[in-house]
Protein backbone atom coordinates (compact mmCIF):
# COMPACT_ATOMS: atom_id res chain seq x y z
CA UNK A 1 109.82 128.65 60.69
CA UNK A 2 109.76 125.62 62.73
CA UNK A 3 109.80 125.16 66.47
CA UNK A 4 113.32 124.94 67.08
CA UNK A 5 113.74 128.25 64.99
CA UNK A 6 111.38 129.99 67.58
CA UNK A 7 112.94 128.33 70.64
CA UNK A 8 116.08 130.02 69.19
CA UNK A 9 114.84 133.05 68.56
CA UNK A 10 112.99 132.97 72.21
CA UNK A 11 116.35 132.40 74.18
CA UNK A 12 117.06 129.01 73.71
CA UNK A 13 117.58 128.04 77.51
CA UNK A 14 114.37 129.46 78.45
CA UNK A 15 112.16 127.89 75.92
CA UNK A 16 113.98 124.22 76.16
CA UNK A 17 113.81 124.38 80.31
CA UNK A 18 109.83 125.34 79.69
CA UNK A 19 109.47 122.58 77.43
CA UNK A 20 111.00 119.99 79.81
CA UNK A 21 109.04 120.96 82.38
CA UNK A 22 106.02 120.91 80.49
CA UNK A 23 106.92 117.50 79.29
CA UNK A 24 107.90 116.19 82.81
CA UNK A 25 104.50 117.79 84.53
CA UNK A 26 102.97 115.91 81.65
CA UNK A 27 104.02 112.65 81.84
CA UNK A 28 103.76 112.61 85.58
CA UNK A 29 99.98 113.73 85.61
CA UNK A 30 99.69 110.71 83.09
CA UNK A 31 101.45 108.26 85.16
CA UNK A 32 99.51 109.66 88.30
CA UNK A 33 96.21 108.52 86.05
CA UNK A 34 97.59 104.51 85.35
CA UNK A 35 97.86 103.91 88.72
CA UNK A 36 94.67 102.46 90.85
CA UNK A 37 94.46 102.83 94.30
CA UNK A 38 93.29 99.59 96.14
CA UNK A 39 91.38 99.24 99.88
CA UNK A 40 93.50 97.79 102.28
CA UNK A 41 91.50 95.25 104.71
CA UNK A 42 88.90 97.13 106.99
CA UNK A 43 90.26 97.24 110.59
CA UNK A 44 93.73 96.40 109.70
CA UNK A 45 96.95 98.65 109.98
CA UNK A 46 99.17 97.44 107.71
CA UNK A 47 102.47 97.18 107.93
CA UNK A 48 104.68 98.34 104.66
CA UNK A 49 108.44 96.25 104.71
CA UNK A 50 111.20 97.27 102.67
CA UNK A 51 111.09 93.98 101.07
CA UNK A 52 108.39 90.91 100.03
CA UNK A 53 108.38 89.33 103.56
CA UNK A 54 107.80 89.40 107.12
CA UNK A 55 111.06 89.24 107.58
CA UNK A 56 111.95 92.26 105.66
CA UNK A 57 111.60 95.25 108.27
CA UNK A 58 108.97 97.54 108.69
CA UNK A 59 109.31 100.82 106.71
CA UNK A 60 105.58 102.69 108.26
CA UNK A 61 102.06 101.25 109.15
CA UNK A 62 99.16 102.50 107.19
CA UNK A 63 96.59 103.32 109.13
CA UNK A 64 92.81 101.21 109.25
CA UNK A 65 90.74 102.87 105.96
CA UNK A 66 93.83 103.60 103.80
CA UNK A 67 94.13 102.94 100.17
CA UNK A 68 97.30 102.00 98.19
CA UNK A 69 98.97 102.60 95.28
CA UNK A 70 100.29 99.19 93.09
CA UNK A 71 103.27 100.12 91.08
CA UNK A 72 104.34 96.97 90.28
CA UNK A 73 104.04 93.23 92.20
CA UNK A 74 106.61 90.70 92.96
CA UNK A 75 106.36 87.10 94.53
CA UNK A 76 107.46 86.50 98.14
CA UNK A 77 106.67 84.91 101.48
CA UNK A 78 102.80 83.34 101.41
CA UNK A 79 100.79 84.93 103.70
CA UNK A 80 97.62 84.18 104.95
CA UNK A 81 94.99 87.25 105.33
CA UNK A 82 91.43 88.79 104.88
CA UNK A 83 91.50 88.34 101.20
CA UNK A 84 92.98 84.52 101.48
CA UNK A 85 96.43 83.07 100.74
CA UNK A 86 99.08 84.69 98.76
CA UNK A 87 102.65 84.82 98.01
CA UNK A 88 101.93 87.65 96.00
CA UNK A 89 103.31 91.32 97.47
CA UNK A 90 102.80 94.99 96.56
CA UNK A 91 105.23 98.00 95.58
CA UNK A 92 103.08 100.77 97.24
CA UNK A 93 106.26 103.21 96.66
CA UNK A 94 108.16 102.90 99.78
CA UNK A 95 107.98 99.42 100.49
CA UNK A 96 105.57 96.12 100.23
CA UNK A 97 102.64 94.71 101.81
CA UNK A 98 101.05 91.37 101.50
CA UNK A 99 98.52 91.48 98.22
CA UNK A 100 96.52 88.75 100.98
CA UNK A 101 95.60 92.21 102.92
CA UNK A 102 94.70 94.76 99.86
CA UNK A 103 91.48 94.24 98.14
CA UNK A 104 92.40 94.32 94.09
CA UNK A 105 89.13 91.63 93.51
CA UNK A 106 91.42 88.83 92.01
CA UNK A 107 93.57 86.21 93.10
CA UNK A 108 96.68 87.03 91.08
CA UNK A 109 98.31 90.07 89.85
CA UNK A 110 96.47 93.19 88.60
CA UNK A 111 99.84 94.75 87.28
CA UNK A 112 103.82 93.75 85.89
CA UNK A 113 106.00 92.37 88.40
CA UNK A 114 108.64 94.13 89.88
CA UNK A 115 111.95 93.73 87.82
């Protein structure tokens, strides 16, 4: 008997909607465990645009201590910050902040750019 026989035999529906969500709690524990979380600069609240610039507007601030998520990174307006000068910025999610303020220890990109 193989596994579609006893998904069949199990009610089909049921069995396939358990699967998918088996599948999709799977894949989004294993996504949850690519992605690093980086320090943004002590003492700074950062500001998160909805694009890779200043003058992009301002989607939240992240408070002083917090550490971000990089889903993927994207060249924009150079910035100036704590951890020097780059034109590199950050998908956190919502928005993007200026790679010059998060600490990821290199000077250039620590994941794929944005597409």
């Amino acid at each position: 008997m193989s596994v579609t026989d006893v998904g069949e035999v199990e009610g089909g529906d049921e069995t396939a909607a358990v699967t998918t969500a088996v599948t999709t709690a799977v894949t989004a524990e294993t996504a949850a465990a690519l992605v690093h979380y980086y320090p943004v600069a002590p003492g700074v609240e950062l500001r998160v645009r909805s694009g890779p610039g200043t003058t992009y507007g301002i989607v939240r601030t992240l408070a002083e201590g917090a550490k971000v998520p990089i889903y993927c990174q994207t060249p924009g307006q150079t910035i100036t910050g704590p951890y020097g000068t780059s034109k590199i910025w950050d998908n956190i999610g919502d928005g993007y902040v200026s790679d010059a303020y998060v600490h990821t220890g290199v000077d250039g990109y620590v994941t794929s750019r944005c597409s």
